[in-house]
Every structure is written in C-alpha cells, then in structure tokens.
Protein backbone atom coordinates (compact mmCIF):
# COMPACT_ATOMS: atom_id res chain seq x y z
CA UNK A 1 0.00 0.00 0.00
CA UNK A 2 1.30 3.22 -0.78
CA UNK A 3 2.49 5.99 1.76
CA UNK A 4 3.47 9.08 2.79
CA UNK A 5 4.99 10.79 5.69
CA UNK A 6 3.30 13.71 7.77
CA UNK A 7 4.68 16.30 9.90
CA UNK A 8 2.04 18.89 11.55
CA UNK A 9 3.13 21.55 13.48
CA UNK A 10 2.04 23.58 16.52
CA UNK A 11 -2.05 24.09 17.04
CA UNK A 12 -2.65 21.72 14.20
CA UNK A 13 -1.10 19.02 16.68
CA UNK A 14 -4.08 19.70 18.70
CA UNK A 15 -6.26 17.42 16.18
CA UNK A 16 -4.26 14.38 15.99
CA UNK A 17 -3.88 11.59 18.80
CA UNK A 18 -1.34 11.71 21.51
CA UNK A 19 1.07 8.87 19.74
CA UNK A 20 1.76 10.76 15.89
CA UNK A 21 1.39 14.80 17.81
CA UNK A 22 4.58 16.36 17.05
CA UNK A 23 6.64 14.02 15.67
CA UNK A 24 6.87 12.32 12.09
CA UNK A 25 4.46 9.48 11.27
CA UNK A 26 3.72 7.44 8.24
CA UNK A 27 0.10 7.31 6.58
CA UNK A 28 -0.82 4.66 4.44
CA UNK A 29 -3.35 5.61 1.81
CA UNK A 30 -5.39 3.15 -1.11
CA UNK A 31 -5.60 5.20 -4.50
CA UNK A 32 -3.98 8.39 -5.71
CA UNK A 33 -5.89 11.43 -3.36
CA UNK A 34 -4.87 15.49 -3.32
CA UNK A 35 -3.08 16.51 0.35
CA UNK A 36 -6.62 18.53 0.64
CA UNK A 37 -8.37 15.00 1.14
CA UNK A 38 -5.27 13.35 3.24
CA UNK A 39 -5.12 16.09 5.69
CA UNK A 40 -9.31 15.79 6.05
CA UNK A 41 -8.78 12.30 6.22
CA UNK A 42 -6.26 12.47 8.94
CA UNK A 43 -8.70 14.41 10.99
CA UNK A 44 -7.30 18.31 10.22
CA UNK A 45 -9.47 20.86 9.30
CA UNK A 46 -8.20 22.20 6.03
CA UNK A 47 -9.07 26.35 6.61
CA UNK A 48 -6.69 26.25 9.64
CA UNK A 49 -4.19 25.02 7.44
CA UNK A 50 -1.57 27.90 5.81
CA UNK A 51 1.35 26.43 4.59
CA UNK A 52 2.46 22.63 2.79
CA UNK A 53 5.74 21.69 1.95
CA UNK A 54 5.81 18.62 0.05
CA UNK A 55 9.92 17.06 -0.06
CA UNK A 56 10.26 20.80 1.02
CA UNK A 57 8.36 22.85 -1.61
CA UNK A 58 5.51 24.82 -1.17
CA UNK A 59 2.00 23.12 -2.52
CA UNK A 60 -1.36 24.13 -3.16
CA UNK A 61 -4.40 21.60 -1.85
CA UNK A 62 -4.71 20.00 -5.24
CA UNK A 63 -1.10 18.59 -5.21
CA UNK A 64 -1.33 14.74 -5.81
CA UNK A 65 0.30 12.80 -3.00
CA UNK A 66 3.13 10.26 -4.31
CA UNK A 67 4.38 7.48 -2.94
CA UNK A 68 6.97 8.35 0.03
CA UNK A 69 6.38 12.44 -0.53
CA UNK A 70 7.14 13.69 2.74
CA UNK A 71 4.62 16.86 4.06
CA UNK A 72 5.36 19.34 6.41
CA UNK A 73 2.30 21.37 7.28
CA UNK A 74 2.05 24.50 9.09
CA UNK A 75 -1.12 26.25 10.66
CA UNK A 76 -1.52 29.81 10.47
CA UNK A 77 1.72 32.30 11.29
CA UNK A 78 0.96 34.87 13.53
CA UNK A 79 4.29 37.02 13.29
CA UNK A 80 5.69 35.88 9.81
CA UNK A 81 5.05 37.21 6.48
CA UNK A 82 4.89 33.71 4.36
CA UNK A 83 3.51 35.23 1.35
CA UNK A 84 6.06 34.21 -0.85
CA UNK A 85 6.05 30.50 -0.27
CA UNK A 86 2.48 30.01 -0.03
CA UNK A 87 0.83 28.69 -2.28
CA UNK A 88 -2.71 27.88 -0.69
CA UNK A 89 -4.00 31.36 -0.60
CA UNK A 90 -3.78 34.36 -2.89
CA UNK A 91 -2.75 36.26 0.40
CA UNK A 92 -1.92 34.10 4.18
CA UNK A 93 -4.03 34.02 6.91
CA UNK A 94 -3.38 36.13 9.90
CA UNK A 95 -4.67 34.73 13.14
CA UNK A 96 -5.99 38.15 15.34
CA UNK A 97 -4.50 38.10 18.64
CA UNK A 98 -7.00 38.79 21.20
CA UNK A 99 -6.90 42.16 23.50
C-alpha cells in the first residue's frame, strides 16, 4: 500500500492523537488522493491550514500525494510574512490576537 509521511506543526497538533502529535508518522493511503483529502482524512481541518511543503516545496491543496512524498504542514503564522512561499492562498491568513 502506498504511503506518505506527515509532519504537523504547533495548534494543528491539537487534532491528531497523543502517539503521531509532534513528531513524524507514516500514513498509508489506497488510491492516488490530493493533500486537501489526506489532511481531512487524517482528521485536520483544512481552513486552519496555511502552509504545505511537500519534499520541502511549497503546494497548493490540489497537489497529488506520491508514494513516500514527505509533508510538512504549518497552521496559520501569527508574526511571519509567508507570502512568498504560499501557495494555498492568494494572500496568508493572519490569526488576530486577542486584546
């Protein structure tokens, strides 16, 4: 069965069990699926999702997972400016701090 290995990063951690949360885990998956419907699957919503690398290069949700790709995926940056490595949004989100 093909695979793929998943890194998620800070908040997004908060959506996964306690055994894969901030470490590197593999994910077995049947037929050929976009990250979009990998990272649902895995139990992440995608809108809280701002940045993918995929073998460390930015993606958009429609990418086509490969055998053995290797994800990083970030949640939204509060303090950076990642506009020019994202490629989910025309412009990043920006989480509002609270007063």
């Amino acid at each position: 069965m093909p695979y793929a290995n998943f890194r998620f990063y800070e908040e997004l951690n908060d959506y996964l069990s306690v055994e894969i949360r901030k470490t590197e885990f593999t994910y077995s998956f049947e037929k050929p699926n976009s990250i979009m419907e990998l990272i649902k699957s895995i139990g992440i919503p995608p809108e809280e999702v701002d940045l993918i690398l995929a073998n460390g290069i930015s993606v958009d949700f429609s990418y086509m997972v490969k055998e053995k790709d290797r994800f990083s995926i970030y949640p939204i940056f509060e303090t950076f400016d990642i506009s020019g490595v994202t490629m989910l949004r025309d412009k990043p989100l920006i989480k509002m701090k609270a007063k």
